[in-house]
Protein backbone atom coordinates (compact mmCIF):
# COMPACT_ATOMS: atom_id res chain seq x y z
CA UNK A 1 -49.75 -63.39 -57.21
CA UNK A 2 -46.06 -62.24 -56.41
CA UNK A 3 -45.36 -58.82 -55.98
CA UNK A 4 -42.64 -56.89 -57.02
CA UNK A 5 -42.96 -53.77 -54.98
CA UNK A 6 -40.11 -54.16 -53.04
CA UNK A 7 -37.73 -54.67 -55.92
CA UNK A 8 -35.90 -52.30 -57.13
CA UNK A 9 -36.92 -50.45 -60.45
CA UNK A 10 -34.52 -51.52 -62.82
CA UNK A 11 -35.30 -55.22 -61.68
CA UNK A 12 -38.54 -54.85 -62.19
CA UNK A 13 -38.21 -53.43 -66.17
CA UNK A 14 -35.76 -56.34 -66.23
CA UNK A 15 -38.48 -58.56 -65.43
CA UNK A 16 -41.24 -56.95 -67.42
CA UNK A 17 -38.88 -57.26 -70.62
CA UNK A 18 -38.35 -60.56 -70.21
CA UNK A 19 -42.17 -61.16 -69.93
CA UNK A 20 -42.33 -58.98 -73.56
CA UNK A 21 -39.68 -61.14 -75.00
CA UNK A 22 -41.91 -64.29 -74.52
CA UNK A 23 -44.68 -62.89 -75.67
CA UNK A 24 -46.21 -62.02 -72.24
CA UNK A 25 -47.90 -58.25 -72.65
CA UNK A 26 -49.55 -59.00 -69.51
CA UNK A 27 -52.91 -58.02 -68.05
CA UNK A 28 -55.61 -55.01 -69.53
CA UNK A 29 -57.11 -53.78 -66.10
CA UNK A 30 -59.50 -51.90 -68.55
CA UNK A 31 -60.79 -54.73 -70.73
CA UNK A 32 -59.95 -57.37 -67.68
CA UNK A 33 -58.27 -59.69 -70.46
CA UNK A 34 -54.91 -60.36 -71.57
CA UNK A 35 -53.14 -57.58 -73.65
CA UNK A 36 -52.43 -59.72 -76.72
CA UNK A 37 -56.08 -60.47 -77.11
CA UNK A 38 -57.08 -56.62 -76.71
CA UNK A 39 -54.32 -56.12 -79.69
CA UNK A 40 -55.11 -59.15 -81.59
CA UNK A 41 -59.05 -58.16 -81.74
CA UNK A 42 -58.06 -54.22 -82.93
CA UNK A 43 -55.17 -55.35 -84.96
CA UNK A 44 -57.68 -56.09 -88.25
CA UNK A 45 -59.44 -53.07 -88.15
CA UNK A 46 -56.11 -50.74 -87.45
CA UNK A 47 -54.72 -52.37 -90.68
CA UNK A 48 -57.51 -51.76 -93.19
CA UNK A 49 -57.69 -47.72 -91.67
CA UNK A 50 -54.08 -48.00 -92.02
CA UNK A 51 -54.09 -48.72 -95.86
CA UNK A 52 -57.05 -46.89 -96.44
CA UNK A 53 -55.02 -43.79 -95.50
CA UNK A 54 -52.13 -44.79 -97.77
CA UNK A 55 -53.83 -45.12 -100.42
CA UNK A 56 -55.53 -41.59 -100.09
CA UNK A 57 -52.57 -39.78 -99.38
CA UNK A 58 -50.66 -41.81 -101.82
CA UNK A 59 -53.47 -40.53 -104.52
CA UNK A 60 -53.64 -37.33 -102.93
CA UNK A 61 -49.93 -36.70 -102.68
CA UNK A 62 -49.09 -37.49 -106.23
CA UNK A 63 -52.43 -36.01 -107.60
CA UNK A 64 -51.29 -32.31 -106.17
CA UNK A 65 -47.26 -33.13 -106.77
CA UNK A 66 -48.72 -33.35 -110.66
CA UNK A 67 -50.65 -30.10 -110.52
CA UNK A 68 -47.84 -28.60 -108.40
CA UNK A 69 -45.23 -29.56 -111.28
CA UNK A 70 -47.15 -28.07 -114.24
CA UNK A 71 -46.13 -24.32 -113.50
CA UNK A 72 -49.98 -23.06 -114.11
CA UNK A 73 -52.42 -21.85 -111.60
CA UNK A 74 -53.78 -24.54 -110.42
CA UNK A 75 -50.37 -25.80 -110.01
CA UNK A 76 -49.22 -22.29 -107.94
CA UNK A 77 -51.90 -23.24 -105.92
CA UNK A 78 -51.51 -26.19 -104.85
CA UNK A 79 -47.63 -24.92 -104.19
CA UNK A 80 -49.35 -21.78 -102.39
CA UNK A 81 -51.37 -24.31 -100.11
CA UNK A 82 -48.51 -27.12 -99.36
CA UNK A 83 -46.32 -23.99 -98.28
CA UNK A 84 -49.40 -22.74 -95.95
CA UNK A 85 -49.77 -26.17 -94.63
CA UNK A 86 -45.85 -26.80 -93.73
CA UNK A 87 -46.28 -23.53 -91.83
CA UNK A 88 -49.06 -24.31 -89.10
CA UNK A 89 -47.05 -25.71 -86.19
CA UNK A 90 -47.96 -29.55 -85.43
């Protein structure tokens, strides 16, 4: 295997993008397999939690934007808590 310890830094991100740009992710020393087959096994299951959560903050989002808009309690509520929310730091 050649090493690139000696090279300088930016020749070595030089070479790693260049490995990227064809594709080459190189090598998972955690799953000992290639990084496009760790991604490529995960990648199905990321996408269906990934539109599972659109879909329930889609519904939730315009389900409380509704009672928000109706100007009644329930509505001042659910204004009340989306102000409380935007205020807790990240």
């Amino acid at each position: 295997a050649r090493t690139d310890a000696g090279r300088p830094l930016v020749a070595r991100y030089a070479r790693y993008l260049a490995a990227v740009a064809r594709g080459d992710l190189g090598w998972s020393f955690a799953e000992r397999r290639p990084v496009r087959e760790v991604i490529a096994d995960a990648l199905p299951a990321s996408l269906r939690l990934g539109a599972a959560a659109l879909v329930v903050a889609t519904v939730l989002g315009v389900g409380i934007g509704l009672a928000g808009a109706t100007g009644r309690p329930p509505g001042r509520a659910a204004h009340a808590v989306t102000l409380a929310a935007y205020a807790v730091p990240p």
